[in-house]
PDB file of N, CA and C in Angstrom:
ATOM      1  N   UNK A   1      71.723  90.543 103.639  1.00  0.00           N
ATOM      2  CA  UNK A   1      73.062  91.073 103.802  1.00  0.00           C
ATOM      3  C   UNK A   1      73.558  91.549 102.439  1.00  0.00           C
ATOM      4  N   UNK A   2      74.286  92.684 102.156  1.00  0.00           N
ATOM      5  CA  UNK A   2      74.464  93.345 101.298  1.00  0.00           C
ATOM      6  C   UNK A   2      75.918  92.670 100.446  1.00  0.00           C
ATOM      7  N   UNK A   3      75.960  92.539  99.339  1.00  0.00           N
ATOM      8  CA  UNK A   3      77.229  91.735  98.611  1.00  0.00           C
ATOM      9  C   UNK A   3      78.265  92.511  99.018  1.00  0.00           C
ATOM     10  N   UNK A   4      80.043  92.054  98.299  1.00  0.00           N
ATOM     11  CA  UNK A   4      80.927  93.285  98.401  1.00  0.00           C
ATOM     12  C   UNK A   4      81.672  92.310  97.513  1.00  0.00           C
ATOM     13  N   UNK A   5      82.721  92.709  97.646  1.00  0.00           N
ATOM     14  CA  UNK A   5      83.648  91.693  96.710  1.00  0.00           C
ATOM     15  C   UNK A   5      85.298  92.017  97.394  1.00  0.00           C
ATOM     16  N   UNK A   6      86.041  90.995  97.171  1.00  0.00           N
ATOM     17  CA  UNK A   6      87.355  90.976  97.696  1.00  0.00           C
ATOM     18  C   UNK A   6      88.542  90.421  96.939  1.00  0.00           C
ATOM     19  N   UNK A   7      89.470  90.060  97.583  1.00  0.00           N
ATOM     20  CA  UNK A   7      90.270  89.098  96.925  1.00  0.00           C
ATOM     21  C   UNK A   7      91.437  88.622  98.156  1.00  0.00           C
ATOM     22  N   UNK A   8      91.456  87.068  97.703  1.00  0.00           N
ATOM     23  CA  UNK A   8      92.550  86.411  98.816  1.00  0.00           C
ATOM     24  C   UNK A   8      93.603  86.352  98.833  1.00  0.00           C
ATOM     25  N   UNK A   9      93.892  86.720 100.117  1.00  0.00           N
ATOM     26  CA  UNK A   9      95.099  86.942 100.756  1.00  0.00           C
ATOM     27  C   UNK A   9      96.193  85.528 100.932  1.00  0.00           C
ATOM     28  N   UNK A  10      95.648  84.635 101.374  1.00  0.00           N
ATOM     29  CA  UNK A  10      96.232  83.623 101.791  1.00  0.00           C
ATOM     30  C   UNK A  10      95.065  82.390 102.210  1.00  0.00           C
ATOM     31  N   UNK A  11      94.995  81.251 102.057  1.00  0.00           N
ATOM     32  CA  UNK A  11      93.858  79.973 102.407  1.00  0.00           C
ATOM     33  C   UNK A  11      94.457  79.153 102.991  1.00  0.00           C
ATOM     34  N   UNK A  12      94.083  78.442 103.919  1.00  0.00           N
ATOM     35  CA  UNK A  12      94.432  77.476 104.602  1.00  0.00           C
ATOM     36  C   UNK A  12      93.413  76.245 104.730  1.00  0.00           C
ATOM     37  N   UNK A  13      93.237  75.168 105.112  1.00  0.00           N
ATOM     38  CA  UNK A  13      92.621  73.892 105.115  1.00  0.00           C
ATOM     39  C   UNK A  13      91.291  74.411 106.497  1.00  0.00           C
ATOM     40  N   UNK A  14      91.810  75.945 107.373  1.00  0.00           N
ATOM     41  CA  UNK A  14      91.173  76.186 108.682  1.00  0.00           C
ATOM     42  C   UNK A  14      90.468  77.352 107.833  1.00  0.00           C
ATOM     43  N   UNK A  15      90.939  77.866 106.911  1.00  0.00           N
ATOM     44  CA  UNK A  15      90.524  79.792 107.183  1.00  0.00           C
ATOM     45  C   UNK A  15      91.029  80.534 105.898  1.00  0.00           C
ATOM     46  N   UNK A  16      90.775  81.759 105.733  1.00  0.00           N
ATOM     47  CA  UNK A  16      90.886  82.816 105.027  1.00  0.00           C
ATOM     48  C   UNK A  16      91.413  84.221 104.735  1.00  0.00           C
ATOM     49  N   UNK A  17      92.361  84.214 104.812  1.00  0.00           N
ATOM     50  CA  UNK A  17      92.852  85.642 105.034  1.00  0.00           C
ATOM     51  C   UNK A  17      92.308  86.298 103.189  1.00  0.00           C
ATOM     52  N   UNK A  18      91.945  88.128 103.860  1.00  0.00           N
ATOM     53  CA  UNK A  18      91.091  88.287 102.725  1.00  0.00           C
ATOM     54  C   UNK A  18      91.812  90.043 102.587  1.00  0.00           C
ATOM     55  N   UNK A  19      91.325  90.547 101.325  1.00  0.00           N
ATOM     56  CA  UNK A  19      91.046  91.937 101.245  1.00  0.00           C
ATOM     57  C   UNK A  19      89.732  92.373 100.997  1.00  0.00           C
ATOM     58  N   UNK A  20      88.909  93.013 101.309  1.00  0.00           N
ATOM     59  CA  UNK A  20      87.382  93.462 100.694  1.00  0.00           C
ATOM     60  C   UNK A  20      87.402  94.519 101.084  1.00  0.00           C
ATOM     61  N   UNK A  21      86.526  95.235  99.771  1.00  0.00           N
ATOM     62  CA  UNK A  21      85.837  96.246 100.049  1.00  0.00           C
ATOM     63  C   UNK A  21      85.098  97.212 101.137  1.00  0.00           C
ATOM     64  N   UNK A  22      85.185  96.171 102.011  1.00  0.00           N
ATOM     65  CA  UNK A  22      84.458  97.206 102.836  1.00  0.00           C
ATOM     66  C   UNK A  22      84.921  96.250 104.366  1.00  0.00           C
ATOM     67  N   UNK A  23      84.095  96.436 105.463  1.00  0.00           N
ATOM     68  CA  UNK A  23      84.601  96.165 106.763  1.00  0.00           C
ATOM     69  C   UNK A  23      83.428  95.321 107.307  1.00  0.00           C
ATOM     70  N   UNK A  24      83.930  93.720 107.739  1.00  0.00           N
ATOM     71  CA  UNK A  24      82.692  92.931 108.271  1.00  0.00           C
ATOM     72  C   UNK A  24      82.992  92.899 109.882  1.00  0.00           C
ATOM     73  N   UNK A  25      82.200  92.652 110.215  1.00  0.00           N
ATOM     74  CA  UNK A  25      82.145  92.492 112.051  1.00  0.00           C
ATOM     75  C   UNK A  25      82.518  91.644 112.314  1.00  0.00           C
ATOM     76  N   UNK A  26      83.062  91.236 113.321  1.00  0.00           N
ATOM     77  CA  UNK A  26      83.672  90.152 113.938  1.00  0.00           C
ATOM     78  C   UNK A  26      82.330  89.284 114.551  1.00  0.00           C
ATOM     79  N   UNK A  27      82.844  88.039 114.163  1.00  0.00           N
ATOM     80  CA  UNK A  27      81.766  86.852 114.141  1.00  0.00           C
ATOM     81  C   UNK A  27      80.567  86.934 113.513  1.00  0.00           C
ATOM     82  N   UNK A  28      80.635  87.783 112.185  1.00  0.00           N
ATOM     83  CA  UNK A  28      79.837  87.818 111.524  1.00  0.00           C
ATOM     84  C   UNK A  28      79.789  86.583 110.180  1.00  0.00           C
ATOM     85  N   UNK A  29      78.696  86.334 110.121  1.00  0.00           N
ATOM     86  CA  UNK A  29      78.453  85.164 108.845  1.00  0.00           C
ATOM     87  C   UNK A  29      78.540  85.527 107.568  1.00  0.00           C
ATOM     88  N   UNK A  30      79.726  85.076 107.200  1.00  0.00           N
ATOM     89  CA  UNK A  30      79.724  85.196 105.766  1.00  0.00           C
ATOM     90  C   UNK A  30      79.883  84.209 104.595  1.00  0.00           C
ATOM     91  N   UNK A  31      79.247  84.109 103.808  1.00  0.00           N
ATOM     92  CA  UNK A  31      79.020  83.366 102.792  1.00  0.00           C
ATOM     93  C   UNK A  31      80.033  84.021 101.715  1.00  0.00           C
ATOM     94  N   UNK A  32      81.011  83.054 100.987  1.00  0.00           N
ATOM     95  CA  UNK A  32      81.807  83.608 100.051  1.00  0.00           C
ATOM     96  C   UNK A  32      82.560  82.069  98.827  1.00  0.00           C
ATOM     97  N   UNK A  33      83.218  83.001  97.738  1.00  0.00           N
ATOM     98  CA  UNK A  33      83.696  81.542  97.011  1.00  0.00           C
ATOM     99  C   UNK A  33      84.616  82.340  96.579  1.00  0.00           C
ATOM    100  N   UNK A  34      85.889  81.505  96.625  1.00  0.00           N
ATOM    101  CA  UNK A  34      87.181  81.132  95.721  1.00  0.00           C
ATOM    102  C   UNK A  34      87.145  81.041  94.639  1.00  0.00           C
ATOM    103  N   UNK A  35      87.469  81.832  93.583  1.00  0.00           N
ATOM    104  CA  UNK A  35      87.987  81.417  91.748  1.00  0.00           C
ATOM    105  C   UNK A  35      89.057  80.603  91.940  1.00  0.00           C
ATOM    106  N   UNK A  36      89.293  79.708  90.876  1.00  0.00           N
ATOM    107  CA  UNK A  36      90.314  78.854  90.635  1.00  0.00           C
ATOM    108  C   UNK A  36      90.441  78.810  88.777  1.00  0.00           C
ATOM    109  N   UNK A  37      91.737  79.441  88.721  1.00  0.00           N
ATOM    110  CA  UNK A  37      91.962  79.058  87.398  1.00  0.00           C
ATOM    111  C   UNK A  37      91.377  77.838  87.081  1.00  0.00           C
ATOM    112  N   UNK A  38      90.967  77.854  85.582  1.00  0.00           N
ATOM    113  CA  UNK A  38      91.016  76.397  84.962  1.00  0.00           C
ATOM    114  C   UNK A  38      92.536  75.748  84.903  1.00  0.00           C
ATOM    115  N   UNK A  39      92.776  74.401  84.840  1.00  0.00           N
ATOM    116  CA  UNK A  39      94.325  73.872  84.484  1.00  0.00           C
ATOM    117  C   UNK A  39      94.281  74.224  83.371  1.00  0.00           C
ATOM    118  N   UNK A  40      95.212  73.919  82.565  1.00  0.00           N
ATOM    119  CA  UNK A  40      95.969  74.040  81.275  1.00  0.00           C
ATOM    120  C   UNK A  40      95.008  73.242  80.983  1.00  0.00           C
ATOM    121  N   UNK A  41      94.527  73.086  79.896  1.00  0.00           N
ATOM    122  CA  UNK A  41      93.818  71.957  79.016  1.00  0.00           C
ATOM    123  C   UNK A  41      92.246  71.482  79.747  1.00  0.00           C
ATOM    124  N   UNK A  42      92.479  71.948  80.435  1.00  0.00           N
ATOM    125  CA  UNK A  42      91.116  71.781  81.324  1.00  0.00           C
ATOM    126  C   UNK A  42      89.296  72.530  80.642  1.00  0.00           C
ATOM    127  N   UNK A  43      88.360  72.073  80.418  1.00  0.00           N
ATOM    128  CA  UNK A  43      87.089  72.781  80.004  1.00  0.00           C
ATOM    129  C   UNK A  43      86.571  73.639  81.031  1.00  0.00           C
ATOM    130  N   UNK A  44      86.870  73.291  82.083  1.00  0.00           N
ATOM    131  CA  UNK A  44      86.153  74.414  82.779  1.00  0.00           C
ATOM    132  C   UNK A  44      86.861  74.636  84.153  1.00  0.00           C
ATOM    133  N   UNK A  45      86.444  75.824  84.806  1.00  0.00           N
ATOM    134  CA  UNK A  45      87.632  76.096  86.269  1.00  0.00           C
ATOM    135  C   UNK A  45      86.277  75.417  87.606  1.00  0.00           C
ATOM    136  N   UNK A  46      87.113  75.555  88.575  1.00  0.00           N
ATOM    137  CA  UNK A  46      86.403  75.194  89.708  1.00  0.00           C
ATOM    138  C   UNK A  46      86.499  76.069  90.696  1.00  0.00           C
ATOM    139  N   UNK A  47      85.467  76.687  91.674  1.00  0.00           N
ATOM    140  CA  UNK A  47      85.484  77.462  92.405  1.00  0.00           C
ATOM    141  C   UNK A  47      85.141  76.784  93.498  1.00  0.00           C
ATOM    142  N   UNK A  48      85.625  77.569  94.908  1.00  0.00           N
ATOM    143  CA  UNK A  48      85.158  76.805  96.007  1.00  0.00           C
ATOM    144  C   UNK A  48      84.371  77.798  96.869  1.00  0.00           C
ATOM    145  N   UNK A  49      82.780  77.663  97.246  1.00  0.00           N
ATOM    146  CA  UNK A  49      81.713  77.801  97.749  1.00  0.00           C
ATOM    147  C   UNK A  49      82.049  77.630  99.803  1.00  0.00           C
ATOM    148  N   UNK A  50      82.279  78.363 100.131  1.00  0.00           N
ATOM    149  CA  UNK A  50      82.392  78.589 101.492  1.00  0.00           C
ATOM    150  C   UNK A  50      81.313  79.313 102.105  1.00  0.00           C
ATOM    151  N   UNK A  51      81.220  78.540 103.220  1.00  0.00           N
ATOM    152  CA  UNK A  51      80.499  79.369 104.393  1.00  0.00           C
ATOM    153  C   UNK A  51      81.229  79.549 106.038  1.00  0.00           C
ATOM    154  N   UNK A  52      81.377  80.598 106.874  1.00  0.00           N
ATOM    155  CA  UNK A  52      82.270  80.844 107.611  1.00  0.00           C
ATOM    156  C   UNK A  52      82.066  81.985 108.408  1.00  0.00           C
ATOM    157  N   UNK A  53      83.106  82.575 109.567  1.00  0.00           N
ATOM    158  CA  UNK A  53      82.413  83.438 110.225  1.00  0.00           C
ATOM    159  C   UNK A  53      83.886  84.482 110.721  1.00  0.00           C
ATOM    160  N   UNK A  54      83.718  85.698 110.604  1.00  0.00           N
ATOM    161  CA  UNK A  54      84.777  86.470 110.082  1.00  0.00           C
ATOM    162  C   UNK A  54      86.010  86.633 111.727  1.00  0.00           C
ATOM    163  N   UNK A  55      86.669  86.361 111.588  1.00  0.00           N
ATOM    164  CA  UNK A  55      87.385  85.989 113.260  1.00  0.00           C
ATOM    165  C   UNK A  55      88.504  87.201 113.725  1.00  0.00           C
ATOM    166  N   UNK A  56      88.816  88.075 112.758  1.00  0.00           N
ATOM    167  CA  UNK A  56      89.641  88.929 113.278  1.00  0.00           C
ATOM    168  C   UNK A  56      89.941  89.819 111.651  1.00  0.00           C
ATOM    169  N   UNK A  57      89.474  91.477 112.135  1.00  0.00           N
ATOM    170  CA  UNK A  57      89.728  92.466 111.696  1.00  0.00           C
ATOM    171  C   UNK A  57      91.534  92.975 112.191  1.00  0.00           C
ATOM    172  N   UNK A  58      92.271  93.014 110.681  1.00  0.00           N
ATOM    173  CA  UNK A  58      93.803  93.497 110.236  1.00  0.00           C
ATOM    174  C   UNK A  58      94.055  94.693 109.921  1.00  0.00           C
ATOM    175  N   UNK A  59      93.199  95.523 109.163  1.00  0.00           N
ATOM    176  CA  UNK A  59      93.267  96.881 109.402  1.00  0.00           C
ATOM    177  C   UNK A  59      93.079  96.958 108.101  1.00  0.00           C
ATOM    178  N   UNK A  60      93.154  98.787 107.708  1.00  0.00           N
ATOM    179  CA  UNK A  60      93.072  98.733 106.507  1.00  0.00           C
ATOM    180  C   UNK A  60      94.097  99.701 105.521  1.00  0.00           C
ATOM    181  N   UNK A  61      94.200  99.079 104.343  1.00  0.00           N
ATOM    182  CA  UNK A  61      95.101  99.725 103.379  1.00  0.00           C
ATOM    183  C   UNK A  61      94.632 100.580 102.417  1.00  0.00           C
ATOM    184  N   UNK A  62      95.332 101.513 101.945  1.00  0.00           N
ATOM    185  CA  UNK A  62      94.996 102.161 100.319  1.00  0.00           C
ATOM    186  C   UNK A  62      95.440 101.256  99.424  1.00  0.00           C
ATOM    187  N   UNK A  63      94.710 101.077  98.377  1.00  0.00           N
ATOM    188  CA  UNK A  63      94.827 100.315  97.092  1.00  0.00           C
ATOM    189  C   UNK A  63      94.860 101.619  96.203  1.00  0.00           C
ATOM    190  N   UNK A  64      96.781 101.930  95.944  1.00  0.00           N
ATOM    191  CA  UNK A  64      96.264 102.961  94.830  1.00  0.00           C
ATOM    192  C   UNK A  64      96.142 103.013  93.613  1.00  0.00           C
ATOM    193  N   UNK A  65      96.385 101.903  93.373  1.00  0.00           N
ATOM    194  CA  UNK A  65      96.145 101.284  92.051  1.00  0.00           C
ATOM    195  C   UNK A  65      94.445 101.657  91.377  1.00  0.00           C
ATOM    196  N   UNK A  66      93.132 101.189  92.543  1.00  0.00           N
ATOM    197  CA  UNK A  66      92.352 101.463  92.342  1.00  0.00           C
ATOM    198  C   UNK A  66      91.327 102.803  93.240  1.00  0.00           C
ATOM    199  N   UNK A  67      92.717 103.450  94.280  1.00  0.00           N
ATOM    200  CA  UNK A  67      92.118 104.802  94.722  1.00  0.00           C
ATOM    201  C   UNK A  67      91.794 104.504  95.268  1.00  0.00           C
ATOM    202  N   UNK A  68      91.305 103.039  96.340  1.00  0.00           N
ATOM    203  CA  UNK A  68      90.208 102.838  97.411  1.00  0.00           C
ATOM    204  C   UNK A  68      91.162 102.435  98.534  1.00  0.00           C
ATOM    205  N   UNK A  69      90.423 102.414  99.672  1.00  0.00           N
ATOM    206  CA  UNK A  69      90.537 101.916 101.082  1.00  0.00           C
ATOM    207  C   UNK A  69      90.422  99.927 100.947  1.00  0.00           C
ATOM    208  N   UNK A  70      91.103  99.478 101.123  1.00  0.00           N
ATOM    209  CA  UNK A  70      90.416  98.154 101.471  1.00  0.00           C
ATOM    210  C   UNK A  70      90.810  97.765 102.673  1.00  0.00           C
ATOM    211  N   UNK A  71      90.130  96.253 103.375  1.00  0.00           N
ATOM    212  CA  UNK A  71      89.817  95.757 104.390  1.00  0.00           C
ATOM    213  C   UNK A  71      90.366  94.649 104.566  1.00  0.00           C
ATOM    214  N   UNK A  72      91.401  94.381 105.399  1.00  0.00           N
ATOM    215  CA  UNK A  72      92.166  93.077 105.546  1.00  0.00           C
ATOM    216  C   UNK A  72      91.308  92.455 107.024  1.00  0.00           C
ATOM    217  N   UNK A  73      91.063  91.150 106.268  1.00  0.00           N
ATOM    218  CA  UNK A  73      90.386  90.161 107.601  1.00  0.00           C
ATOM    219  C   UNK A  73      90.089  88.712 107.158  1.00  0.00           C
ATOM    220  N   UNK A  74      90.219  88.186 108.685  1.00  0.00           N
ATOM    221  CA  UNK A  74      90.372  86.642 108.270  1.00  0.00           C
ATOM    222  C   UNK A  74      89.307  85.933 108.818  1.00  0.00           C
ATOM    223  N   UNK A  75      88.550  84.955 108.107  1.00  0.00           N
ATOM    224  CA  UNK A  75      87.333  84.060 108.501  1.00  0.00           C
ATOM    225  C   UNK A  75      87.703  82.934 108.502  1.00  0.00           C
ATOM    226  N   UNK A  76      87.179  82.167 108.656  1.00  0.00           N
ATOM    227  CA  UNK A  76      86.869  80.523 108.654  1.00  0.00           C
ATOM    228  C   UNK A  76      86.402  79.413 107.644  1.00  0.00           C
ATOM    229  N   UNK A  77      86.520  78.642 107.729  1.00  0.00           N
ATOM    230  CA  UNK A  77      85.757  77.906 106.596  1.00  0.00           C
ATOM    231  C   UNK A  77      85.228  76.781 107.562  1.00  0.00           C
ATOM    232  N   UNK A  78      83.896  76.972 107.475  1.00  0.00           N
ATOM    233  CA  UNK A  78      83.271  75.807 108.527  1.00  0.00           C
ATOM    234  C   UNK A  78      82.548  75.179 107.525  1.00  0.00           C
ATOM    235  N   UNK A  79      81.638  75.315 106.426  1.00  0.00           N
ATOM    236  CA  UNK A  79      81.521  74.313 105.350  1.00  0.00           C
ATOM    237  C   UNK A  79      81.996  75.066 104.246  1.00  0.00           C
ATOM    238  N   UNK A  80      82.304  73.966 103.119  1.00  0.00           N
ATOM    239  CA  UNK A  80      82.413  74.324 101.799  1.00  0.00           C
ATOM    240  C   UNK A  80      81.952  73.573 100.595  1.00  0.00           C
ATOM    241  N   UNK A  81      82.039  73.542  99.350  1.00  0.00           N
ATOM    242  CA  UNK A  81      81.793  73.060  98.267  1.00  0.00           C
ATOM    243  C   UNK A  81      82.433  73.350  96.962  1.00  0.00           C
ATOM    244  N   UNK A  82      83.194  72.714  96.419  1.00  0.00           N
ATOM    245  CA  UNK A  82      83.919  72.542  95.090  1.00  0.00           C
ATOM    246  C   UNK A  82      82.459  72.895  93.860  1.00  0.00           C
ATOM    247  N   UNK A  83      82.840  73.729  93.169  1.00  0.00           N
ATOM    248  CA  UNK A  83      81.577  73.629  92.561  1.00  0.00           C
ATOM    249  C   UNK A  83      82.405  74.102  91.059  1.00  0.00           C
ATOM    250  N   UNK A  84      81.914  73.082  89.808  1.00  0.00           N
ATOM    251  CA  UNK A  84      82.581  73.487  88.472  1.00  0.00           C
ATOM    252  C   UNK A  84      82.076  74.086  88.081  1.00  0.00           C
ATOM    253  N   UNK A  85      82.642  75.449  87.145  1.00  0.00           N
ATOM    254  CA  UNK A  85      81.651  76.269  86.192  1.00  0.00           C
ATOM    255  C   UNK A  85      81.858  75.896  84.771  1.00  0.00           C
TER     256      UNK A  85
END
């Protein structure tokens, strides 16, 4: 499966609301992770490692900031993992 990259919309303890690059299928598997600032004083940040399955296409917007189309849609989080960098 081909990478893309996004950025979040909103997280919940169930799910994901997202923007990306491009357009995934509904009930499609996707593998993805969360950045998390480091805290203040902190050595290193923590990201969270999800796996999940994409549950409903939102439509899509111009980003004209960067000239593109992006893709609003929300997945799941059926496992995950805290992982420090």
């Amino acid at each position: 499966m081909p990478g893309g990259s996004g950025e979040t919309v909103n997280v919940s303890s169930g799910g994901v609301l997202f923007a990306a690059d491009r357009r995934l299928e509904i009930g499609e598997t996707i593998e993805y992770t969360i950045a998390f600032p480091a805290r203040p004083g902190a050595p290193e940040s923590t990201d969270l490692h999800c796996l999940g399955k994409v549950l409903r296409y939102e439509g899509a917007i111009a980003n004209t900031e960067r000239d593109v189309k992006v893709y609003i849609m929300a997945a799941t989080i059926e496992r995950h993992e805290f992982v420090r960098s």
